[in-house]
N, C-alpha and C. Protein backbone atom coordinates (compact mmCIF):
# COMPACT_ATOMS: atom_id res chain seq x y z
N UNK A 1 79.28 -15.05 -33.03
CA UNK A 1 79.49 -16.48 -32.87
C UNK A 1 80.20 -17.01 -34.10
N UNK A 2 81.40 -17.63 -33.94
CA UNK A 2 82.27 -18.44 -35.03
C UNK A 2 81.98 -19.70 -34.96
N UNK A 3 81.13 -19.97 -36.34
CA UNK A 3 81.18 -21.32 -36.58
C UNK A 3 82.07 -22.24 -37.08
N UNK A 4 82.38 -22.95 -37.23
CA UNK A 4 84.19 -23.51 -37.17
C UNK A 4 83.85 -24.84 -38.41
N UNK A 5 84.10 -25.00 -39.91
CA UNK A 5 83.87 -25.89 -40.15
C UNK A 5 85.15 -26.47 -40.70
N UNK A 6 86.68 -26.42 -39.69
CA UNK A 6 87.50 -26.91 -39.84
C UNK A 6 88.55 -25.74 -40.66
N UNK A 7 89.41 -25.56 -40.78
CA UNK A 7 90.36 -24.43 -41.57
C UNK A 7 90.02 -23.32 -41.27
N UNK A 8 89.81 -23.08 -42.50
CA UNK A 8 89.47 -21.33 -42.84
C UNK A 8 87.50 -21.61 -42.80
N UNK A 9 87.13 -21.10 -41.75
CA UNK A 9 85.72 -21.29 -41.46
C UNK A 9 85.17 -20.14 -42.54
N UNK A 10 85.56 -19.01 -42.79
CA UNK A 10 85.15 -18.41 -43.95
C UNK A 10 84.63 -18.77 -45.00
N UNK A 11 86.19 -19.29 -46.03
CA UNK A 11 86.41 -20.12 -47.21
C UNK A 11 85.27 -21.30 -47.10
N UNK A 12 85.11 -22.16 -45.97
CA UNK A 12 84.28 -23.36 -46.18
C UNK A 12 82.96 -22.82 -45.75
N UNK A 13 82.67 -21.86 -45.14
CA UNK A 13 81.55 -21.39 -45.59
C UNK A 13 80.74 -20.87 -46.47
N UNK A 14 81.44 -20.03 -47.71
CA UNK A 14 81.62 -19.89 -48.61
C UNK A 14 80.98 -20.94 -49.93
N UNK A 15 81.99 -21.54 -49.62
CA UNK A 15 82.10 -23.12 -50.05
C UNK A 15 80.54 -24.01 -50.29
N UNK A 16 80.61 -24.29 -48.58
CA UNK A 16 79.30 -24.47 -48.54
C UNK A 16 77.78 -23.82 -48.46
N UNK A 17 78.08 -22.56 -48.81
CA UNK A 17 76.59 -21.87 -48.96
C UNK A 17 76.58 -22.09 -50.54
N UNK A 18 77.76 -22.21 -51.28
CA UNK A 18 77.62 -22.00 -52.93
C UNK A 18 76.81 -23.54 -53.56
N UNK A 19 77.35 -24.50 -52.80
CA UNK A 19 77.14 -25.88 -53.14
C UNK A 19 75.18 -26.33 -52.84
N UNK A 20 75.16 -25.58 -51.77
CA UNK A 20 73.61 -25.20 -51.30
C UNK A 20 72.85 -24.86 -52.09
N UNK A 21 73.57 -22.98 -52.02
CA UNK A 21 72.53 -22.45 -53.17
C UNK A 21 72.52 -22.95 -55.08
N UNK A 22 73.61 -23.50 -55.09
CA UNK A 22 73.62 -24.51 -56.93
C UNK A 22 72.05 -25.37 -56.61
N UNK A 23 72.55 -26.23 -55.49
CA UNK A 23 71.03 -27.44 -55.09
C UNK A 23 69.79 -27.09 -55.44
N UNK A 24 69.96 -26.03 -54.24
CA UNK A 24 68.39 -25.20 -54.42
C UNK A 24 67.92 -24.59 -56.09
N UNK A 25 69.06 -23.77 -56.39
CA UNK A 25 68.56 -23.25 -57.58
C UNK A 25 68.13 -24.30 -58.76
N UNK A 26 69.22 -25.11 -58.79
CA UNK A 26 68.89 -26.22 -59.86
C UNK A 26 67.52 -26.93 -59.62
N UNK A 27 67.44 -27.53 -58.55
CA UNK A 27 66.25 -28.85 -57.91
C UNK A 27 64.61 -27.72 -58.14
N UNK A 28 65.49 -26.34 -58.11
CA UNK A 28 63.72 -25.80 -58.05
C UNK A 28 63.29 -25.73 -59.80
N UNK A 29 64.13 -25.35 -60.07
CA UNK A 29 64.12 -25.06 -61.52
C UNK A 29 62.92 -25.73 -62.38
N UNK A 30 61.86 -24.81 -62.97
CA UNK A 30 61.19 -26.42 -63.56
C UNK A 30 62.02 -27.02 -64.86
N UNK A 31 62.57 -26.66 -65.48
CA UNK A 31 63.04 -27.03 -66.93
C UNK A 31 64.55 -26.14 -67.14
N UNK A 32 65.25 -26.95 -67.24
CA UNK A 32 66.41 -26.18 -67.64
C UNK A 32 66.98 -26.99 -69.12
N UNK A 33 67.93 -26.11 -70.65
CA UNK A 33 68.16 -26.31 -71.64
C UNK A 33 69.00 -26.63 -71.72
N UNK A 34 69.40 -28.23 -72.59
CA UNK A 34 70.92 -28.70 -72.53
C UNK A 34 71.50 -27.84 -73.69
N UNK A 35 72.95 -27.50 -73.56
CA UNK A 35 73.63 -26.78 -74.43
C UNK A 35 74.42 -27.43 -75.16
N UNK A 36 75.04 -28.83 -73.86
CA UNK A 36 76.55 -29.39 -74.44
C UNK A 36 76.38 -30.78 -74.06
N UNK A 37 77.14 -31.77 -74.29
CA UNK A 37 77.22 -33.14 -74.03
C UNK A 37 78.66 -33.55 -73.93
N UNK A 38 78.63 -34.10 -73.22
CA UNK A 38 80.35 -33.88 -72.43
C UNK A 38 80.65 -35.77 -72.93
N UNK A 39 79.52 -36.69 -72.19
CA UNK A 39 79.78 -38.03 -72.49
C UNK A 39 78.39 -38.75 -72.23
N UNK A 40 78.68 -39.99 -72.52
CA UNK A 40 77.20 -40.68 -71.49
C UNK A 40 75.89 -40.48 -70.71
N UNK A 41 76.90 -39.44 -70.10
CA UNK A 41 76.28 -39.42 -68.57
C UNK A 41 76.33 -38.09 -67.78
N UNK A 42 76.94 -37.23 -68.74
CA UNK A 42 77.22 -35.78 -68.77
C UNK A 42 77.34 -35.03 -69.58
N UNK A 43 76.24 -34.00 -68.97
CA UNK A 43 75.87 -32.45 -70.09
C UNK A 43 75.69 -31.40 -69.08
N UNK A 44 75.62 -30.43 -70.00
CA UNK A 44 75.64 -28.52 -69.32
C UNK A 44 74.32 -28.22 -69.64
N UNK A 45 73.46 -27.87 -68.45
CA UNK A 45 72.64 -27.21 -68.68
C UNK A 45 73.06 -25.22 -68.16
N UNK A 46 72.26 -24.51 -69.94
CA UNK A 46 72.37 -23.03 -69.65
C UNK A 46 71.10 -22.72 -68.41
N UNK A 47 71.38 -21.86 -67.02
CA UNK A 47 70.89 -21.50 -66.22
C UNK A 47 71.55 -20.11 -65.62
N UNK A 48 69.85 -19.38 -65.96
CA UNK A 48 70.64 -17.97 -65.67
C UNK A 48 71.80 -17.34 -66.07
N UNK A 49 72.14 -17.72 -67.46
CA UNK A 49 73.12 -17.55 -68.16
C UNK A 49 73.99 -17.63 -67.39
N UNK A 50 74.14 -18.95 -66.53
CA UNK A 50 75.39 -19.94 -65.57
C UNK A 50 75.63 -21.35 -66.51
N UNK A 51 76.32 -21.93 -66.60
CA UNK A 51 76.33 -23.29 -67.20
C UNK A 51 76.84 -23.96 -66.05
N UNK A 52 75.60 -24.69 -66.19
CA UNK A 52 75.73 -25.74 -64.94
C UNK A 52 76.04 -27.43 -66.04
N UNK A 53 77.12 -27.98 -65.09
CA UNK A 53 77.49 -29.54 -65.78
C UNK A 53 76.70 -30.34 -64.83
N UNK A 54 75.75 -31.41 -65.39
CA UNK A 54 75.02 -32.14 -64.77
C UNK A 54 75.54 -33.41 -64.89
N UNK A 55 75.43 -34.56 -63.71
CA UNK A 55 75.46 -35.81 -64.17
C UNK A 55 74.52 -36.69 -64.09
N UNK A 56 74.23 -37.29 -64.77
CA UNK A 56 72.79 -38.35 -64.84
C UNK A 56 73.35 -39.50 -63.27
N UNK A 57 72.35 -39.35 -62.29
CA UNK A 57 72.41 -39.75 -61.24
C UNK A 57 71.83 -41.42 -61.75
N UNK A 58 72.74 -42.60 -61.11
CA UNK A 58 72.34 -43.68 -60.32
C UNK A 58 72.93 -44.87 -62.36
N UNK A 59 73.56 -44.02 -63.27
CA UNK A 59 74.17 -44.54 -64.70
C UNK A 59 75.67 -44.35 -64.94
N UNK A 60 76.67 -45.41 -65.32
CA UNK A 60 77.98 -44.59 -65.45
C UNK A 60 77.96 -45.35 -67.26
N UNK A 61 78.07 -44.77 -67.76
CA UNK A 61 78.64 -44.56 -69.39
C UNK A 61 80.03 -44.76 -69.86
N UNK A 62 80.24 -45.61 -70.99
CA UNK A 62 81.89 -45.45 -71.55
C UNK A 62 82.40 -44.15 -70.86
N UNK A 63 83.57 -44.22 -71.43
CA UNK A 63 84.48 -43.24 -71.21
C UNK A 63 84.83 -42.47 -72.29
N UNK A 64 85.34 -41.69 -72.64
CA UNK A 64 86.53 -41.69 -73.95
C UNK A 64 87.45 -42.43 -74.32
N UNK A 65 87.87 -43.12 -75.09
CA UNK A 65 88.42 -43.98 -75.49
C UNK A 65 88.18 -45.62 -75.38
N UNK A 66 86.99 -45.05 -74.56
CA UNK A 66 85.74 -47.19 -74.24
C UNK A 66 85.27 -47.63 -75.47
N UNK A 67 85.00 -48.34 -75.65
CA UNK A 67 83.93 -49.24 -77.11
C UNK A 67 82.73 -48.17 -76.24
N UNK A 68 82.35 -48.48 -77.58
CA UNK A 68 80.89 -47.47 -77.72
C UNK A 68 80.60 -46.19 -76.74
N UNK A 69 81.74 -45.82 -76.44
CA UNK A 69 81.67 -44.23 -76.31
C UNK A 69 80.90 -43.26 -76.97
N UNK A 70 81.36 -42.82 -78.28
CA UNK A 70 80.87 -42.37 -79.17
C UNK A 70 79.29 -42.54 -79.27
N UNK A 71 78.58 -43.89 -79.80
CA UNK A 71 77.53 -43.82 -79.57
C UNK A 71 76.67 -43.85 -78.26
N UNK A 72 77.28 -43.90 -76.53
CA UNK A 72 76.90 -43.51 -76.03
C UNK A 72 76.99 -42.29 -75.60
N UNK A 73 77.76 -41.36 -76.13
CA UNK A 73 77.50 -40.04 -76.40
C UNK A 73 76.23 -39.44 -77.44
N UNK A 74 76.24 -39.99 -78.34
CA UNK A 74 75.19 -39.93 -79.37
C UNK A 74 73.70 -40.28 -79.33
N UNK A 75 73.78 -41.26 -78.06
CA UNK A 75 72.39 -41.42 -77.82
C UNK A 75 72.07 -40.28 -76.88
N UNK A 76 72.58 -40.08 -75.64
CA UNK A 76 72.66 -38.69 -74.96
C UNK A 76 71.83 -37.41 -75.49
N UNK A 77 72.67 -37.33 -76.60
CA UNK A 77 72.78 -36.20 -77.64
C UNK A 77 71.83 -36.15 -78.34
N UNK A 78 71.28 -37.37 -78.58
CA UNK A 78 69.35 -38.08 -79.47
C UNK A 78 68.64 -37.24 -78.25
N UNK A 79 68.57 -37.97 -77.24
CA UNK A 79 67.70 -37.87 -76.41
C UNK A 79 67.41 -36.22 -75.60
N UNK A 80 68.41 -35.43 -76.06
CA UNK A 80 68.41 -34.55 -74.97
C UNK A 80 69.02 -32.96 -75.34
N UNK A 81 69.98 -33.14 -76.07
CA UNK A 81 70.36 -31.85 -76.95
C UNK A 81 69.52 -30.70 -77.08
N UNK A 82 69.51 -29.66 -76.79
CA UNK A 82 69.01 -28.73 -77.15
C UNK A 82 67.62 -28.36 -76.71
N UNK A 83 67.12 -29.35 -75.77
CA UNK A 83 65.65 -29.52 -75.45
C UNK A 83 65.87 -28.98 -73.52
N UNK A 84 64.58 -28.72 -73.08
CA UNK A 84 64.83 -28.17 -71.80
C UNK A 84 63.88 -29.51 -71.37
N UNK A 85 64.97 -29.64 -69.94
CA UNK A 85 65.19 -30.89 -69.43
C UNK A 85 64.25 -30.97 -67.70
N UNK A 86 63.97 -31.56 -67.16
CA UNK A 86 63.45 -31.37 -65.55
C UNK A 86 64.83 -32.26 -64.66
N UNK A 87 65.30 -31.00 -64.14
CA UNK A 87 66.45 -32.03 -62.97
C UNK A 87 65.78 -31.98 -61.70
N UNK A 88 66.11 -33.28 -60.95
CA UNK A 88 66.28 -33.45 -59.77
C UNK A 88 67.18 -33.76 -58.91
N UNK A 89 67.75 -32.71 -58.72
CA UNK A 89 69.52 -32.98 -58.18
C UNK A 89 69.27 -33.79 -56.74
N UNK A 90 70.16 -34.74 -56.68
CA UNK A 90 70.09 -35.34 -55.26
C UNK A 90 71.55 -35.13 -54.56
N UNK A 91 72.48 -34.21 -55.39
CA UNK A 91 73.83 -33.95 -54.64
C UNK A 91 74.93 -33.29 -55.75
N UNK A 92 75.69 -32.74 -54.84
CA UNK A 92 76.54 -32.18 -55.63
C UNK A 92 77.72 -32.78 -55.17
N UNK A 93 78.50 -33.54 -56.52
CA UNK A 93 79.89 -34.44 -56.34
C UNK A 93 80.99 -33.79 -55.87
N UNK A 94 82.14 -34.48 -56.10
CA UNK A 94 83.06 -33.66 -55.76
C UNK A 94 84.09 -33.08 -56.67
N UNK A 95 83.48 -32.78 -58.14
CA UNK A 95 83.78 -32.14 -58.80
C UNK A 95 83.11 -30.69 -58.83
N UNK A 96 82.08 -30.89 -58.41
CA UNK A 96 80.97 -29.58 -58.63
C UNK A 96 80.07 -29.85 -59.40
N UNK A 97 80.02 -31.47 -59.93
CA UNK A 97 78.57 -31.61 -61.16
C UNK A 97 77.41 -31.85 -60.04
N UNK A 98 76.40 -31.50 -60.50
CA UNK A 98 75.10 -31.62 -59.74
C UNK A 98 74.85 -33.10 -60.31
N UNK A 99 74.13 -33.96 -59.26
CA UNK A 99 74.20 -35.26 -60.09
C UNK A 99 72.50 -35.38 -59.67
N UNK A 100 71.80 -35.71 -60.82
CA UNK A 100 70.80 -35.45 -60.95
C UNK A 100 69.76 -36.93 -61.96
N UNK A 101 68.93 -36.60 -61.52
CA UNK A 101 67.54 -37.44 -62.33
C UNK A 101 66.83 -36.67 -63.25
N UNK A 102 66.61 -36.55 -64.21
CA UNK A 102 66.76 -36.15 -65.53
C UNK A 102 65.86 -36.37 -66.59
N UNK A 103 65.10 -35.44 -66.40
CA UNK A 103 63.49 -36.12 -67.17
C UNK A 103 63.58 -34.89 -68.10
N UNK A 104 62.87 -35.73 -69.76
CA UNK A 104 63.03 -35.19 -70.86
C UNK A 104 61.66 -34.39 -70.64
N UNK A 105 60.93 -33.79 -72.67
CA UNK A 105 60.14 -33.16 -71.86
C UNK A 105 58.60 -34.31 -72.30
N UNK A 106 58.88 -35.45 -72.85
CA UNK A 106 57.97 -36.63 -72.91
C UNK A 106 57.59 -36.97 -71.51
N UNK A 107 58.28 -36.64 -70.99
CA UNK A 107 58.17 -37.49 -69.74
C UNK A 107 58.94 -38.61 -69.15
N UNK A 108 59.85 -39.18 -70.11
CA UNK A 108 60.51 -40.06 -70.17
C UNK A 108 61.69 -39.76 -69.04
N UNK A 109 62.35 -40.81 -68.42
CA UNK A 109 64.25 -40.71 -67.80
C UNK A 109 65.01 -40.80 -68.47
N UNK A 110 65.86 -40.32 -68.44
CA UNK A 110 67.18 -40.11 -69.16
C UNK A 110 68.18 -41.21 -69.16
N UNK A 111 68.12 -41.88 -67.61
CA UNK A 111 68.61 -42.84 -67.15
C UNK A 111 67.90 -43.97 -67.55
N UNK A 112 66.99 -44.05 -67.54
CA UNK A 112 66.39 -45.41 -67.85
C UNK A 112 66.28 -45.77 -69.34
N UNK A 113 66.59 -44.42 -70.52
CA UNK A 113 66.82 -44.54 -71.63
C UNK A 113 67.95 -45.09 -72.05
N UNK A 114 69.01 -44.37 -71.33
CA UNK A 114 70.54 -45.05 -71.29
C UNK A 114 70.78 -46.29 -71.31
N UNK A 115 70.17 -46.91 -70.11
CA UNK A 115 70.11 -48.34 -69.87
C UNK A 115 69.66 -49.68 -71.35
N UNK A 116 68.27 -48.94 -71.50
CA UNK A 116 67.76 -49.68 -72.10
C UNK A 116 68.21 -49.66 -73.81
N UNK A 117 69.16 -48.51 -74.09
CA UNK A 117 69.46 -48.53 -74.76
C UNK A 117 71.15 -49.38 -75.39
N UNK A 118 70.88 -49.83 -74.54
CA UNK A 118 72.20 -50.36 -74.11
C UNK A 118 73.93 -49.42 -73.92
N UNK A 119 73.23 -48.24 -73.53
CA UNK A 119 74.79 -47.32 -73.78
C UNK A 119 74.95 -47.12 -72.39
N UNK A 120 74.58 -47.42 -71.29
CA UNK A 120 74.89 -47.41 -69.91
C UNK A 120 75.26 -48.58 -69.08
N UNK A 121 75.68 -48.31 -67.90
CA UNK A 121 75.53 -49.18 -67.19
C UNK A 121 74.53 -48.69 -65.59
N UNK A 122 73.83 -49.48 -65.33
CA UNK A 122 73.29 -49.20 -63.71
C UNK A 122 74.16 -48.81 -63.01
N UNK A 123 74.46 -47.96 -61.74
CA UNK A 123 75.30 -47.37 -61.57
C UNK A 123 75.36 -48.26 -59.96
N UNK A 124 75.27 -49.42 -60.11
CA UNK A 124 75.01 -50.13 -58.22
C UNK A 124 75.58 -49.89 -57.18
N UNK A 125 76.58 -49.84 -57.41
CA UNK A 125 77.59 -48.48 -56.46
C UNK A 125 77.01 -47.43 -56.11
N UNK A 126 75.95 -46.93 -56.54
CA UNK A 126 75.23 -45.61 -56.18
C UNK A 126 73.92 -45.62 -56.25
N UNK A 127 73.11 -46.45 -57.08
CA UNK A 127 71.82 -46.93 -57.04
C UNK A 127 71.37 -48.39 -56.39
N UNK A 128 70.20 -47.94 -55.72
CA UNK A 128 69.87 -49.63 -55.51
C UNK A 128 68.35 -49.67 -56.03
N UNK A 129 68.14 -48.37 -57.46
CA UNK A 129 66.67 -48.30 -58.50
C UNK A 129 66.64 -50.22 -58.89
N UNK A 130 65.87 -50.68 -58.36
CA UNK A 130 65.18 -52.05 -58.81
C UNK A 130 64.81 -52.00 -60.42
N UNK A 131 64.41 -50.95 -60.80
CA UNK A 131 63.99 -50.84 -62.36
C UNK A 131 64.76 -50.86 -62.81
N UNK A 132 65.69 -50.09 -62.91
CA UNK A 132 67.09 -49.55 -63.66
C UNK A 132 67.96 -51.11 -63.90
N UNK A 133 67.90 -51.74 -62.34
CA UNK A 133 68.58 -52.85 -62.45
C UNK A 133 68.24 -54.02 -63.43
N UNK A 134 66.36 -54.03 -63.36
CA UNK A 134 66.05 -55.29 -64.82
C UNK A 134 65.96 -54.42 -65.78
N UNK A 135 65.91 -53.31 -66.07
CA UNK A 135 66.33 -52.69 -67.10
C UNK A 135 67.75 -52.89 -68.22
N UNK A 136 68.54 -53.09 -67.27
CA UNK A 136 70.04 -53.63 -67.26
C UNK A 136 70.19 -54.86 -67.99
N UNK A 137 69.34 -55.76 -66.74
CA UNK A 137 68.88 -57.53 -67.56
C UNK A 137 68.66 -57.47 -68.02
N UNK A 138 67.44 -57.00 -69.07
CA UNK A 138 66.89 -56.69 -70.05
C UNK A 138 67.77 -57.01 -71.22
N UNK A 139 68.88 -55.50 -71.29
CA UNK A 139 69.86 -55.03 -72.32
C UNK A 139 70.83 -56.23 -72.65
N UNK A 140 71.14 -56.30 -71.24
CA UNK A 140 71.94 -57.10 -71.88
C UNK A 140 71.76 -58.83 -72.12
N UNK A 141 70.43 -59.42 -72.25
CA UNK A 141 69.86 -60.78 -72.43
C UNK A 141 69.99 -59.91 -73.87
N UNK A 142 69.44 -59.56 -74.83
CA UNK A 142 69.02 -58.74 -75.88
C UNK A 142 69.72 -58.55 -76.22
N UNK A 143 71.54 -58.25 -75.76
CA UNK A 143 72.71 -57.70 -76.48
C UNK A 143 72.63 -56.42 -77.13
N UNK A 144 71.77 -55.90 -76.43
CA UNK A 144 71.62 -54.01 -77.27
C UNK A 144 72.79 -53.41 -76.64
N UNK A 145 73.77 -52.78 -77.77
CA UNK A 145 74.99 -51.93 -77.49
C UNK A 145 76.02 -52.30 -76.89
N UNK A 146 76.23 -51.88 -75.79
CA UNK A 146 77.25 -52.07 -75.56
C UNK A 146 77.55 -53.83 -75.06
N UNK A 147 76.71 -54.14 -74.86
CA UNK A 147 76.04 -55.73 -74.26
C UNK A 147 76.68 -57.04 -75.25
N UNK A 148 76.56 -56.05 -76.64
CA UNK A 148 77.07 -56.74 -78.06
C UNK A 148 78.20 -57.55 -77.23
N UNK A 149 79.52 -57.05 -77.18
CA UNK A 149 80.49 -57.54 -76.46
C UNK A 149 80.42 -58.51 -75.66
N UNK A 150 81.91 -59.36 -75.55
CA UNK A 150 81.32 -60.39 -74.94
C UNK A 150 81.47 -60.29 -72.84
N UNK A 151 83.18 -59.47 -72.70
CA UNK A 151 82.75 -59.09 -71.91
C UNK A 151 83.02 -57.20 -71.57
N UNK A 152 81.94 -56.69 -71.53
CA UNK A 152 82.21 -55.20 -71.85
C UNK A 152 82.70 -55.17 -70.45
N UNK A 153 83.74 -54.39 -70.40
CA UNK A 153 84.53 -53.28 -69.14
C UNK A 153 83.81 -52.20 -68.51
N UNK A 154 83.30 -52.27 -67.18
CA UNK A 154 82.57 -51.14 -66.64
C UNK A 154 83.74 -49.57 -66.60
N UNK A 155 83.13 -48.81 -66.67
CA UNK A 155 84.10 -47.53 -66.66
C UNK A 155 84.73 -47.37 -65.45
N UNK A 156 83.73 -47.86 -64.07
CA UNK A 156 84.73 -47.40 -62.93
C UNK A 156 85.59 -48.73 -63.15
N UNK A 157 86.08 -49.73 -63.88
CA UNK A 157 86.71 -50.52 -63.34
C UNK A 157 88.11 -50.18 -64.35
N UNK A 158 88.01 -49.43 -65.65
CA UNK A 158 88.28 -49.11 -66.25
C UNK A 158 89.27 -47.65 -65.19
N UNK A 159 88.44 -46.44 -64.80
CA UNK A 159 88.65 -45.87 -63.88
C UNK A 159 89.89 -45.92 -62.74
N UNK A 160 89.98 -47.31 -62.14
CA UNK A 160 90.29 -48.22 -61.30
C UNK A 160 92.14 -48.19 -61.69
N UNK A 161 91.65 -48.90 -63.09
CA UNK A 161 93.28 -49.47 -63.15
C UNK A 161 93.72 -48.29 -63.81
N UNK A 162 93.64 -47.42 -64.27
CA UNK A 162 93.96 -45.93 -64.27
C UNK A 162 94.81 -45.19 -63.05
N UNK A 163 93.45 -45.16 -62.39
CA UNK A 163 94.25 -44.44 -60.65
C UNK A 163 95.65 -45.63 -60.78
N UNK A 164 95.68 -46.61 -60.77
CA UNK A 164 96.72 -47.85 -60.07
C UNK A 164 97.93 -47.37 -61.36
N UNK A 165 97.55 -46.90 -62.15
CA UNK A 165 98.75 -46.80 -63.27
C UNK A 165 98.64 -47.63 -64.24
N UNK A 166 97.78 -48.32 -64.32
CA UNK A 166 97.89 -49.55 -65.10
C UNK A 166 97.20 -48.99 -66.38
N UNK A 167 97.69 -49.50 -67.85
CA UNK A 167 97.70 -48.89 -69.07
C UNK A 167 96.26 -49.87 -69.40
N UNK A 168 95.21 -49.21 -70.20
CA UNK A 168 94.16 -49.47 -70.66
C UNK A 168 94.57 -49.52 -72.06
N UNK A 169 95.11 -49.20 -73.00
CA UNK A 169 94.95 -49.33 -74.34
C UNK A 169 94.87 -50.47 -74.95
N UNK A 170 95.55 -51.37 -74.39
CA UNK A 170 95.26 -52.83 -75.16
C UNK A 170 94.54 -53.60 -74.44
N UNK A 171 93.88 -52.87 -73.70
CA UNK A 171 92.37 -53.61 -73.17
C UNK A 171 90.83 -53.25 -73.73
N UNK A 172 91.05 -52.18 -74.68
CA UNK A 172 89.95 -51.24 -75.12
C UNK A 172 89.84 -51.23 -76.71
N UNK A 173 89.11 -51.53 -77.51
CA UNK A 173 88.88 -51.55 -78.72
C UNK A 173 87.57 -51.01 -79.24
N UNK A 174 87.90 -49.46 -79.78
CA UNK A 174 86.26 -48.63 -80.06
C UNK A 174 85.63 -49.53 -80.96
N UNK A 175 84.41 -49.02 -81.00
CA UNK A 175 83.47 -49.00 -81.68
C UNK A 175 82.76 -48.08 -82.67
């Protein structure tokens, strides 16, 4: 029996048993060790001597070249570096990052640290976490981080005029 999932039924089977078995392996995992910190909102966890790139599910973070990039890389990097982490992957993007919920080994979220630290943003486009969201209020009544600003640039919007061609540099001033 040929199951047909459009093209080359092989290849996308393939495809999709790999994207499966990443899910499974990761989501069962109890603790996996961050190695690397990519930005914000993305790090490599070592698994099975595989490096898996994770993304902190339902938060989007500066960019490279955003105001407070850097230190929202750095808080990341506080919080999580080198320590073995609990994921709960709820999907795999369409890059191949597992995008995940992300508990330290306090017990604490990863995401909800972000937030409150002011180096994130709620990700509402993809979350509708009620916490995360007055978490958000919170930061930014308080002006912690990135909030300082008067009006900070979300990354997908940032993102946005990118795809369109449109030049970001004299819209962006680090921190």
């Amino acid at each position: 029996m040929d199951i047909s999932f459009g093209g080359n039924s092989t290849k996308n089977f393939i495809k999709i048993w790999f994207l499966l078995s990443m899910l499974f392996f990761v989501s069962t995992s109890l603790a996996q060790k961050v190695i690397a910190i990519s930005d914000g909102d993305t790090f490599t966890v070592l698994q099975n001597n595989k490096q898996i790139k994770i993304r902190i599910n339902a938060i989007d973070a500066p960019e490279k070249g955003m105001p407070f990039y850097k230190a929202s890389k750095k808080l990341l990097s506080d919080l999580c570096y080198g320590k073995k982490v609990v994921l709960k992957v709820t999907k795999i993007d369409r890059y191949g990052r597992s995008i995940a919920r992300v508990i330290l080994p306090n017990g604490k979220d990863v995401a909800s640290e972000m937030i409150k630290g002011g180096m994130a943003w709620h990700y509402k486009a993809y979350s509708k976490d009620k916490f995360l969201a007055q978490l958000e209020v919170q930061a930014r009544a308080k002006k912690i981080g990135l909030w300082k600003d008067a009006k900070p640039m979300p990354p997908w919007e940032i993102r946005k005029l990118r795809r369109n061609g449109i030049s970001t540099k004299n819209r962006l001033t680090s921190h």
